[in-house]
Protein backbone atom coordinates (compact mmCIF):
# COMPACT_ATOMS: atom_id res chain seq x y z
CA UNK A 1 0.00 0.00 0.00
CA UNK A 2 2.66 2.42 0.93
CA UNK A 3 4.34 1.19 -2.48
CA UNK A 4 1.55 2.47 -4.55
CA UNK A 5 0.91 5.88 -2.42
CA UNK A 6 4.60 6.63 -3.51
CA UNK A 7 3.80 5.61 -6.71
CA UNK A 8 1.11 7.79 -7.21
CA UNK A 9 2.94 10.96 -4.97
CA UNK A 10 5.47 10.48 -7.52
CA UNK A 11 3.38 10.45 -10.59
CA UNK A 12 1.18 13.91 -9.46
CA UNK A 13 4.44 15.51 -8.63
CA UNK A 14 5.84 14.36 -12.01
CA UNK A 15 2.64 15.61 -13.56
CA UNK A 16 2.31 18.74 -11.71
CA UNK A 17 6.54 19.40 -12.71
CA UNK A 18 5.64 18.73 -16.74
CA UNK A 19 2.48 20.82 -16.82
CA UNK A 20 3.73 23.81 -17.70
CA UNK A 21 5.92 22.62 -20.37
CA UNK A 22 3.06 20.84 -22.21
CA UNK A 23 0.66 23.59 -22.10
CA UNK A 24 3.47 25.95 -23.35
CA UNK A 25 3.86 23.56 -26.27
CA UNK A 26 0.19 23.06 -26.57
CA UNK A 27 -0.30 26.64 -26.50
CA UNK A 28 2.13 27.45 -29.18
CA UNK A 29 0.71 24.80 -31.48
CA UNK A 30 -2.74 26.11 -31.19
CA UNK A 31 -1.44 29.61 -31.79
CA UNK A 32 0.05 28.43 -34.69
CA UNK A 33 -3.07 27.01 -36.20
CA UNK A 34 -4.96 30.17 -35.09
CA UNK A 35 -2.70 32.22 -36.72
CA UNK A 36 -3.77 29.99 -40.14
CA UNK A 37 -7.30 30.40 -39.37
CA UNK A 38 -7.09 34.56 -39.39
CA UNK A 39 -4.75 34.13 -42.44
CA UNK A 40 -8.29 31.88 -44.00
CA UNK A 41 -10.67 34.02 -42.85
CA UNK A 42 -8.79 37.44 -44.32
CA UNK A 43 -8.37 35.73 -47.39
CA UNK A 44 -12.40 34.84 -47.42
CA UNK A 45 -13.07 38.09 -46.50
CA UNK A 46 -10.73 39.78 -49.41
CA UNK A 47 -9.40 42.13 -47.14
CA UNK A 48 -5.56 41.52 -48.78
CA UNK A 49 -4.60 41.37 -45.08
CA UNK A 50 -2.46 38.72 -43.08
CA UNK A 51 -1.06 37.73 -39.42
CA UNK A 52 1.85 36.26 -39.10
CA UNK A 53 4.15 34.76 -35.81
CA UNK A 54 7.77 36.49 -36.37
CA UNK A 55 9.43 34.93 -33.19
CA UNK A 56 8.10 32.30 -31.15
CA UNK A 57 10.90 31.53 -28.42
CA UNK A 58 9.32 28.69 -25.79
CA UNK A 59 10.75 27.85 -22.57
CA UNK A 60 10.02 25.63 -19.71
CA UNK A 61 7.29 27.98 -17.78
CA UNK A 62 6.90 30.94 -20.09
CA UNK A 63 7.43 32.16 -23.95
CA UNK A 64 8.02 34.96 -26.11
CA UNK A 65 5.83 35.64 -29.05
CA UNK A 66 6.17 38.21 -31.85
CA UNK A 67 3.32 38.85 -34.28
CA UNK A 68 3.09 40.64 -37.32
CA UNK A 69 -0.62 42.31 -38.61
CA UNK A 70 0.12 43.20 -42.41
CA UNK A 71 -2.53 45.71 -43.19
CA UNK A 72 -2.08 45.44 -47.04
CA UNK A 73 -3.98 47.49 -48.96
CA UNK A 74 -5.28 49.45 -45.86
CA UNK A 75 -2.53 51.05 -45.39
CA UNK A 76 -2.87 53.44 -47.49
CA UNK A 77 -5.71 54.66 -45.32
CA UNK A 78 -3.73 54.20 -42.18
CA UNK A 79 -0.54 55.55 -43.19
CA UNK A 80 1.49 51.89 -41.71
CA UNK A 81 2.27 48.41 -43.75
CA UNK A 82 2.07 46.68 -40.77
CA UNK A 83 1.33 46.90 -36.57
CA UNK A 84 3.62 44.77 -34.27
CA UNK A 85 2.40 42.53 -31.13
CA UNK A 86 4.60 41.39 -28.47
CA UNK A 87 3.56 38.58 -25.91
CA UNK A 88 4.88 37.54 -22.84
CA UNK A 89 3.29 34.24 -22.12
CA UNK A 90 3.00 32.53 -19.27
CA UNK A 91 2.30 28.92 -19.46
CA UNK A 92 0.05 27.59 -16.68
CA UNK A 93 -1.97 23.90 -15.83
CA UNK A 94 -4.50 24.12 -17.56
CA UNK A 95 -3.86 26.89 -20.32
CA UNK A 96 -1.45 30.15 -20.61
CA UNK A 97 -1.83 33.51 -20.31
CA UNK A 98 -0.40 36.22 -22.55
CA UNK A 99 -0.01 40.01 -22.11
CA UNK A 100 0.22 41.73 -25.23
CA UNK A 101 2.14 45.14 -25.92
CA UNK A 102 2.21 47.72 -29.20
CA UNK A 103 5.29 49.17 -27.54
CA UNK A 104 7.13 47.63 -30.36
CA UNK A 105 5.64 49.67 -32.98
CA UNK A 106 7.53 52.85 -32.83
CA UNK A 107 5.13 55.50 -33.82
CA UNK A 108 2.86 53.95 -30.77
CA UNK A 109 5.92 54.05 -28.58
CA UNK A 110 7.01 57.78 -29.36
CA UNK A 111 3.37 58.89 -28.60
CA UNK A 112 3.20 57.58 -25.56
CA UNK A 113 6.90 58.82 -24.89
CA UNK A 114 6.16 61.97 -25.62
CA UNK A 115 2.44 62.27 -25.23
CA UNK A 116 1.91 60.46 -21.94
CA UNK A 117 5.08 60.56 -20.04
CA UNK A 118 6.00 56.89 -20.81
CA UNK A 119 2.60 55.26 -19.34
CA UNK A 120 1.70 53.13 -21.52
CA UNK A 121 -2.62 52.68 -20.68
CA UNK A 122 -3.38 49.88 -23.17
CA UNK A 123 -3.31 46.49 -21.13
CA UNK A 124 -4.22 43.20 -23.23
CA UNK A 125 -4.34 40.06 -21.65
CA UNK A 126 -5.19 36.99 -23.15
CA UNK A 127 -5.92 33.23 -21.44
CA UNK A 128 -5.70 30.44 -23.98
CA UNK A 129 -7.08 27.37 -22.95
CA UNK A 130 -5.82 23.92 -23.24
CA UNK A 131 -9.02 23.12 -25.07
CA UNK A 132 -8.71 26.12 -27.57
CA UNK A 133 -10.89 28.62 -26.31
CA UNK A 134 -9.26 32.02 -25.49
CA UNK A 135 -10.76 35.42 -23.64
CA UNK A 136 -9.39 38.46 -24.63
CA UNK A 137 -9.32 41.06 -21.63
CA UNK A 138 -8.56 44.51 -23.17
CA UNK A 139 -7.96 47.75 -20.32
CA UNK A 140 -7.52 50.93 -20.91
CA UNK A 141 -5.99 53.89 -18.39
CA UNK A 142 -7.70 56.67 -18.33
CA UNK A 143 -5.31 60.03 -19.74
CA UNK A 144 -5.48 63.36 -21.12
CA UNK A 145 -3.82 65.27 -23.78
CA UNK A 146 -3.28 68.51 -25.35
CA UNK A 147 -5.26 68.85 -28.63
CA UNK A 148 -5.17 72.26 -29.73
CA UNK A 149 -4.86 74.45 -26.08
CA UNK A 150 -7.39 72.12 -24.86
CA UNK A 151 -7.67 69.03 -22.94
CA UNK A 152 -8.85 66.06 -24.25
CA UNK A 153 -9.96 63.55 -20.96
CA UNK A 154 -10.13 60.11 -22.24
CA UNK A 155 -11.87 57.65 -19.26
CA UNK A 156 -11.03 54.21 -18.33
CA UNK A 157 -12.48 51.38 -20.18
CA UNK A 158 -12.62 47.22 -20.29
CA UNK A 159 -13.94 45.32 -22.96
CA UNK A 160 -13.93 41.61 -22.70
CA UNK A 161 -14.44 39.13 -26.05
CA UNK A 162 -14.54 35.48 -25.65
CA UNK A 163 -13.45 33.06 -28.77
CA UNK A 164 -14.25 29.84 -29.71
CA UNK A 165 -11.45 27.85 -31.27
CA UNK A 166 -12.67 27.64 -34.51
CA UNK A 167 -13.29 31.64 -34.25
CA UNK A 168 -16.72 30.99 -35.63
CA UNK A 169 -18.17 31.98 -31.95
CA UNK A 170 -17.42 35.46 -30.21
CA UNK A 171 -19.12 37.08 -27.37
CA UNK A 172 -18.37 41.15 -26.37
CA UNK A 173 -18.68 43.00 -23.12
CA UNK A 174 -17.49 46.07 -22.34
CA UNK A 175 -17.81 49.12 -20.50
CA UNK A 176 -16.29 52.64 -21.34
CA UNK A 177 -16.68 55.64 -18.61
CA UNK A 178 -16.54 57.62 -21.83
CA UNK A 179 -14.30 60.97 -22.60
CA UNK A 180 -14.47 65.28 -22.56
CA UNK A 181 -12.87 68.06 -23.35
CA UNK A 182 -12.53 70.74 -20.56
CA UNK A 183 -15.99 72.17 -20.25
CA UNK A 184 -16.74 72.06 -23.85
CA UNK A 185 -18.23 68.77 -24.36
CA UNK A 186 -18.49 64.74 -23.18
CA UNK A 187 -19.56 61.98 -23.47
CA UNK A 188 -20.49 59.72 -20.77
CA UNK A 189 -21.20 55.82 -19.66
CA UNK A 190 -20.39 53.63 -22.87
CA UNK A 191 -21.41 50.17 -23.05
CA UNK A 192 -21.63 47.20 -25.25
CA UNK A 193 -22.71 43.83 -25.66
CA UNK A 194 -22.94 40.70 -28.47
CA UNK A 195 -23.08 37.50 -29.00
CA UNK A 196 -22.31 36.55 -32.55
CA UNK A 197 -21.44 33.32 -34.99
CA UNK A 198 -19.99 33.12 -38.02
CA UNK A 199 -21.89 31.25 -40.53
CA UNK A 200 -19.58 32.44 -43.67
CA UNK A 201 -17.41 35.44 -43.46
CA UNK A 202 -19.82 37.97 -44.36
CA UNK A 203 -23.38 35.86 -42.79
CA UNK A 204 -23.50 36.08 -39.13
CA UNK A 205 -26.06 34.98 -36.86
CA UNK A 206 -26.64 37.34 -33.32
CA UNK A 207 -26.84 40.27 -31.35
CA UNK A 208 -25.29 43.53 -30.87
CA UNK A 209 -26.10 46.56 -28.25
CA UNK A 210 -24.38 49.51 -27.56
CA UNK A 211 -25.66 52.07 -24.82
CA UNK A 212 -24.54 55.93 -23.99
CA UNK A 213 -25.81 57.29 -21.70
CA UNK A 214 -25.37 60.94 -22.19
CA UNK A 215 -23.37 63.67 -23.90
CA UNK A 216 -23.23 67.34 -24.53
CA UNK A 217 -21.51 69.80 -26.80
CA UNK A 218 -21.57 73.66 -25.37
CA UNK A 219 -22.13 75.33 -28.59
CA UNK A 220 -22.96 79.16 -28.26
CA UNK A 221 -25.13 78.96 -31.28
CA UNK A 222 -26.38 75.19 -31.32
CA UNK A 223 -25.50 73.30 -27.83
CA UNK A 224 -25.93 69.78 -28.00
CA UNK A 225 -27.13 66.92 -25.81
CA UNK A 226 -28.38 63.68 -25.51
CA UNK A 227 -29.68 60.90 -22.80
CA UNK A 228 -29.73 57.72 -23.09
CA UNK A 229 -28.88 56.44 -26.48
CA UNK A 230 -29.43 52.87 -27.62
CA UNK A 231 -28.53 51.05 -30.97
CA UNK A 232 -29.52 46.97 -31.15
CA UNK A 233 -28.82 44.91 -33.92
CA UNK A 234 -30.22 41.16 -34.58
CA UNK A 235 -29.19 39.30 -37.80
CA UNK A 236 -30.23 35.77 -38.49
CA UNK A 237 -29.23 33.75 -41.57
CA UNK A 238 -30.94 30.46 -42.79
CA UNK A 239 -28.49 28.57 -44.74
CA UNK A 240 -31.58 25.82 -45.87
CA UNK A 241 -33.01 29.17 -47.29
CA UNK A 242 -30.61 30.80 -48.31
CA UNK A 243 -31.83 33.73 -47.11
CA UNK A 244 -30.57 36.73 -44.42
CA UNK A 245 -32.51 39.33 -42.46
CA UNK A 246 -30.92 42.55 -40.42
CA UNK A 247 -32.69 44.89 -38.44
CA UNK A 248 -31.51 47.97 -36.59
CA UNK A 249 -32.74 49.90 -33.55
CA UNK A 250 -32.11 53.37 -32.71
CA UNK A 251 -33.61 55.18 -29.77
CA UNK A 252 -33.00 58.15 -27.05
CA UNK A 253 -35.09 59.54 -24.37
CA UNK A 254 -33.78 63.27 -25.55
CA UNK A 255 -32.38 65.45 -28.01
CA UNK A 256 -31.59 68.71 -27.86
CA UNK A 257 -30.01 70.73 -31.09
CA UNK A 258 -29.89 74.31 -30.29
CA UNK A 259 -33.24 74.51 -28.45
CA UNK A 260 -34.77 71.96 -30.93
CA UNK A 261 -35.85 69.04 -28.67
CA UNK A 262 -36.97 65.82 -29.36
CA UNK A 263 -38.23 63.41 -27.00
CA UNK A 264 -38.72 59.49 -26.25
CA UNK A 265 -37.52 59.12 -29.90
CA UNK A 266 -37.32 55.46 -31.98
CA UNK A 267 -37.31 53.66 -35.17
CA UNK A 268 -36.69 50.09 -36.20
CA UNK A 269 -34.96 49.41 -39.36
CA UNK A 270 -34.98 45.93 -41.08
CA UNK A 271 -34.10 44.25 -44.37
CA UNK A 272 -35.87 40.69 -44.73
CA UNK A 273 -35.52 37.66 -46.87
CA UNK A 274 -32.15 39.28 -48.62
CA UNK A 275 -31.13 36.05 -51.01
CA UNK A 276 -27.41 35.54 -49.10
CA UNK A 277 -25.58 34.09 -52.38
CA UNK A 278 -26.50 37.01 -54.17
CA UNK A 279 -25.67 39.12 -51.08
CA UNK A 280 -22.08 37.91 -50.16
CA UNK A 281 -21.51 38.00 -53.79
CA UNK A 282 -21.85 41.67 -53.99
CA UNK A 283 -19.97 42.14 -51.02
CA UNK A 284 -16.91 39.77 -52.23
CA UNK A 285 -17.05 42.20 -55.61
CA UNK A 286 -17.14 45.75 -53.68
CA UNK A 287 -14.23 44.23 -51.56
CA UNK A 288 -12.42 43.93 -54.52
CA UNK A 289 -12.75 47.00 -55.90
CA UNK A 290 -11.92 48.47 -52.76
CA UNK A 291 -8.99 46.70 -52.40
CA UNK A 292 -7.66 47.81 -55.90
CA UNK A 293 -8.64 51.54 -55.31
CA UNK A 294 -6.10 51.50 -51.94
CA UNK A 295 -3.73 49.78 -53.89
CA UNK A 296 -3.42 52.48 -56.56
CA UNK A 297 -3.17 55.17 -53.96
CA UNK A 298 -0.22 53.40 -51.84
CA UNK A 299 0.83 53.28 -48.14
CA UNK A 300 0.61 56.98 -47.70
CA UNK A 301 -2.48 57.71 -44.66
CA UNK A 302 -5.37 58.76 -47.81
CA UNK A 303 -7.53 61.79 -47.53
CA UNK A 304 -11.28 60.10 -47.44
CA UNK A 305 -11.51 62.16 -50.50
CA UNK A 306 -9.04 60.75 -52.62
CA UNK A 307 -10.20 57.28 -51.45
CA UNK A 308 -13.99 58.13 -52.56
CA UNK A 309 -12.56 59.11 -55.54
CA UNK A 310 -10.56 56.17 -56.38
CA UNK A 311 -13.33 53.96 -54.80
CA UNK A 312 -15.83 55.45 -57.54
CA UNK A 313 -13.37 54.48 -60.55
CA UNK A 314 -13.27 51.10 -59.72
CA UNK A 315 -17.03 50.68 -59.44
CA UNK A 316 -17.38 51.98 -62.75
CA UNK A 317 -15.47 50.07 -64.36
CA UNK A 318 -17.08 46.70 -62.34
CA UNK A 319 -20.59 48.04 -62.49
CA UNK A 320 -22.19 45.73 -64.98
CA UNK A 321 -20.71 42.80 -63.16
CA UNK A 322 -22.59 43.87 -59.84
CA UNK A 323 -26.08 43.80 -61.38
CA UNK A 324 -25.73 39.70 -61.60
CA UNK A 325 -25.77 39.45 -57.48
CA UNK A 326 -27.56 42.88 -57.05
CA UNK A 327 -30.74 40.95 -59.69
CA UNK A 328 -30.38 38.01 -57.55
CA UNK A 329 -31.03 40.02 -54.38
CA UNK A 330 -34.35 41.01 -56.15
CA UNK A 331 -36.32 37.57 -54.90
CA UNK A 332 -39.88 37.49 -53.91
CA UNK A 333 -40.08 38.39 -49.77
CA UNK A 334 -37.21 40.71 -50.29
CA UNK A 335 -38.67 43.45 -47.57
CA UNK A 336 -37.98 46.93 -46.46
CA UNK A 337 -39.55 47.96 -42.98
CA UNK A 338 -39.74 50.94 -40.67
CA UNK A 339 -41.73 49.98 -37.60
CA UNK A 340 -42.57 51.83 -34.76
CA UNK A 341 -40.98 55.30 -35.68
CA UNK A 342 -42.25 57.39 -33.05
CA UNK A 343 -40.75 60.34 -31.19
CA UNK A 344 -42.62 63.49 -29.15
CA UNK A 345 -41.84 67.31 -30.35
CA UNK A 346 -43.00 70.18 -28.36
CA UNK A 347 -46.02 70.24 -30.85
CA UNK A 348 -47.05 66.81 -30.36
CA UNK A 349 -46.01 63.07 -31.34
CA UNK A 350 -45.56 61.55 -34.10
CA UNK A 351 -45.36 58.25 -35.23
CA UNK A 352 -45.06 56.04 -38.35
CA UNK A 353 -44.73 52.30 -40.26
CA UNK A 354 -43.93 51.17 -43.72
CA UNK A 355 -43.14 48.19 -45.30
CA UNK A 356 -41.93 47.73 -49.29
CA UNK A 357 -41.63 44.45 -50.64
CA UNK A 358 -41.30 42.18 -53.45
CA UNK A 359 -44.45 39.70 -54.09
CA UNK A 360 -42.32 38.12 -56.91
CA UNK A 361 -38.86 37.15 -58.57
CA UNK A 362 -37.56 40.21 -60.89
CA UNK A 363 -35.33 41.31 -63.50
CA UNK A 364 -34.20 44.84 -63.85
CA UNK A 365 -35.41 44.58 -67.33
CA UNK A 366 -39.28 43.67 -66.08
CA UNK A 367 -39.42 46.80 -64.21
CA UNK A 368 -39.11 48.73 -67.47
CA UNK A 369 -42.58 48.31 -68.29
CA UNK A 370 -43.61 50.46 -65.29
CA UNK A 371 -42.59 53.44 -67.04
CA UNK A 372 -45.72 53.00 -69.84
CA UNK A 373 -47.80 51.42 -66.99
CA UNK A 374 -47.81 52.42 -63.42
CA UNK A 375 -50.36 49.78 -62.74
CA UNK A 376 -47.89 46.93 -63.13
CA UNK A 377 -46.62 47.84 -59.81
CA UNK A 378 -49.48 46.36 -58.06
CA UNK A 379 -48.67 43.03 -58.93
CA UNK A 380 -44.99 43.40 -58.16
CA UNK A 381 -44.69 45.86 -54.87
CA UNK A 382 -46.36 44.87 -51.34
CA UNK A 383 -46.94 48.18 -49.65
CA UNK A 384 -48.31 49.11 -46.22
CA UNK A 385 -47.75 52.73 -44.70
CA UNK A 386 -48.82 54.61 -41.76
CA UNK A 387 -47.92 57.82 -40.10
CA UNK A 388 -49.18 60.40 -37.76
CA UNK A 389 -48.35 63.44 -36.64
CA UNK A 390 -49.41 67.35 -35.12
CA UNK A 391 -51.01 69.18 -38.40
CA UNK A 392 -49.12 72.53 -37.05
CA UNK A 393 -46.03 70.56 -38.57
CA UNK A 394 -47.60 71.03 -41.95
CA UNK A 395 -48.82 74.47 -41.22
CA UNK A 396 -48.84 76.53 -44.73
CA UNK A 397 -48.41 73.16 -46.85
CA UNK A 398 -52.58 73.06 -47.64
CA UNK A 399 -51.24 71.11 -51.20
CA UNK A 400 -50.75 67.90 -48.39
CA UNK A 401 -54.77 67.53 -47.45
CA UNK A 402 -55.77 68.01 -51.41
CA UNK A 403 -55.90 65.68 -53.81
CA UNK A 404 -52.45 66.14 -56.16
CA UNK A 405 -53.66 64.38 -59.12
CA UNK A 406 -57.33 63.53 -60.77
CA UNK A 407 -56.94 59.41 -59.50
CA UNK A 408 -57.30 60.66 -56.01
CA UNK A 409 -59.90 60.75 -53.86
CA UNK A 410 -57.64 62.45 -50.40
CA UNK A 411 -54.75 64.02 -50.41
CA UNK A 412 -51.50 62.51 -48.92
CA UNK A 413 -52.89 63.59 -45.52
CA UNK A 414 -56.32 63.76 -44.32
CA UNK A 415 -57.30 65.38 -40.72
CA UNK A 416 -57.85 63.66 -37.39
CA UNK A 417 -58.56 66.16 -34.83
CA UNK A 418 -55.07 67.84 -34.28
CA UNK A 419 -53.38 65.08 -35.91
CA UNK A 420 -52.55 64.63 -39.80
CA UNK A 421 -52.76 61.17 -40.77
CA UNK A 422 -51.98 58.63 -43.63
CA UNK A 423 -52.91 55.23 -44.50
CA UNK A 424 -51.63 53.44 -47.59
CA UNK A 425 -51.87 50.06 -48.99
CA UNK A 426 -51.78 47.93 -51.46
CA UNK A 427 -54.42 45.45 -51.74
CA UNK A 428 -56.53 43.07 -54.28
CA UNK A 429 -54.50 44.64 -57.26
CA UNK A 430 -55.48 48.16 -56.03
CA UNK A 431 -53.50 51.40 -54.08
CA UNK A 432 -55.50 52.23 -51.67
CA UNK A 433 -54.83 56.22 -50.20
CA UNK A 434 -56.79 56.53 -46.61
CA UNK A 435 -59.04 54.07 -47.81
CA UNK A 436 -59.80 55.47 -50.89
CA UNK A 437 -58.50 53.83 -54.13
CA UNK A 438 -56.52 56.12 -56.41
CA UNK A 439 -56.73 55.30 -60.32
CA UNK A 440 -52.81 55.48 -61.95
């Protein structure tokens, strides 16, 4: 008995002595591979951009890793070919844990030489674990620097992103106290949240939220502020269907623009049934030409002008190809929607809903015919619209509550009380205007 207790003393000991060493090599081979993966997905993606692993020096109980982030073709927006990692790893049991630096990159290093006395407040730390999973911890110090005689106050911030290890799954969570300028503006309480998966490089299935809580801009003429600002974003792809839906959500309890308020404001934005062939098509082809308009400018930080410019060439010269994917994308369901626009002004609220869509496969060329025959559109276009709002908005605009043309029966507004509203559809082969059908 006391044989195998020593037995088994020595074989934990031995164990707990050789961990390190094989989750250091473990770590670096699944490093390697992850580096491959970005390398895939950049190529997918046709950004023209690459990672690469410089140095990789591996010891017993810690390593030293050097990484390389070409930019390619973007750097002729950012001004740099390529930024430079450095990671201090320490291996662990069950995983390592890597702190990451840009202090190698020496524009980085000079501004924070010079800039913020030699504190560097970007921390990065990353835990890889032995099954492949990493979490990326990201701090940042808060500072201040001199922009033009004033003070620019960034806040502290941590953002945390977990990664599957086939980078298909990430998750985001962060928090940012936010940033001013002396007394002239801020912006406060910044946070974030998604949960996302890859499905194909440009098809993603999730959520996204970002919150603000407030800002302000002291503007003699037009001050500006806002509370409580919200954006959510939901996309869901169907790959038996082939097909991929977004919608958007923006809201605030209050804006103010130079005395112009607007309260308890939102609007949902959505784009349903979008045929996702046709759709990462396009994208792969705009890529492309985006790619080749930085490439003709070259490494030298682009004015957004010159890159519009340059951006516009190469469209023109690809722009029959595009209408293959962008026909495609023209399937029956394809559906535009605003929903729920509302939002209160001193006069009174106002609210609204529409929804476009397609009730059937097209061509460009079969929308030709609409030209000679308005009509046609019935049997191509679903359509249902609403919106409300104070008639003193419309004050001097009488044109809006007449009839414009000899097919209608209203005008594009009819009056409810104080309220101005409208009602359109599409129905049984006829538009109908407030309930009354107008003849095209």
């Amino acid at each position: 008995m006391k044989k195998f207790v020593s037995v088994v003393v020595v074989l934990l000991l031995a164990a707990g002595i050789s961990a390190p060493y094989v989750s250091g090599m473990i770590a670096e081979k699944q490093l390697r591979a992850l580096t491959e993966k970005c390398n895939t997905m950049y190529k997918e993606a046709t950004l023209g951009a690459s990672l690469e692993i410089v140095r990789y020096d591996r010891s017993y109980s810690s390593s030293e890793v050097d990484w390389k982030y070409n930019l390619g073709p973007l750097s002729s927006l950012y001004g740099t070919q390529e930024i430079l990692f450095h990671d201090t790893v320490k291996h662990g049991l069950t995983g390592v844990v890597a702190e990451t630096t840009l202090m190698n990159n020496p524009k980085y290093a000079e501004f924070v030489k010079t800039k913020l006395a030699g504190k560097d407040p970007l921390h990065i730390t990353t835990q890889y674990s032995l099954m492949g999973n990493s979490a990326i911890t990201t701090k940042l110090d808060p500072f201040s620097l001199d922009v033009a005689g004033k003070t620019l106050q960034i806040k502290p911030a941590h953002v945390v992103m977990n990664v599957d290890k086939e980078l298909k799954h990430f998750t985001y969570e962060g928090s940012w106290d936010g940033m001013g300028v002396d007394d002239q503006a801020a912006l406060e309480g910044v946070s974030l949240q998604a949960d996302m998966r890859m499905e194909s490089i440009y098809l993603w299935n999730g959520f996204g939220t970002m919150v603000a809580e407030g800002g302000w801009i002291k503007d003699g003429n037009k001050p500006f502020s806002f509370a409580n600002f919200k954006f959510n974003y939901v996309s869901d792809y169907s790959k038996e269907n082939d097909r991929f839906s977004t919608k958007m959500e923006y809201s605030t309890d209050s804006i103010d623009a130079g005395g112009e308020k607007i309260d308890n404001a939102f609007v949902g934005l959505a784009l349903n049934n979008i045929n996702a062939s046709a759709y990462e098509e396009l994208l792969v082809m705009y890529m492309q030409a985006f790619n080749r308009a930085l490439t003709s400018l070259g490494a030298n930080g682009q004015d957004p002008k010159e890159v519009e410019k340059a951006l516009e060439k190469e469209m023109k010269t690809i722009g029959m190809q595009l209408l293959g994917p962008a026909e495609k994308m023209m399937a029956k369901g394809l559906e535009l929607q605003v929903s729920d626009l509302h939002f209160t002004l001193p006069q009174g609220k106002v609210t609204g809903d529409i929804s476009v869509g397609l009730k059937k496969d097209m061509t460009l060329a079969q929308f030709m015919p609409l030209s000679q025959d308005p009509t046609l559109a019935f049997d191509i276009f679903s359509l249902q619209s609403h919106c409300s709002l104070p008639k003193a908005l419309l004050a001097g605009k009488p044109e809006l509550f007449q009839p414009m043309t000899g097919g209608m029966q209203t005008g594009i507004f009819v009056e409810q009380g104080e309220q101005a509203q409208h009602v359109a559809e599409i129905k049984d082969g006829k538009l109908l205007l407030n309930g009354k059908e107008v003849q095209l």
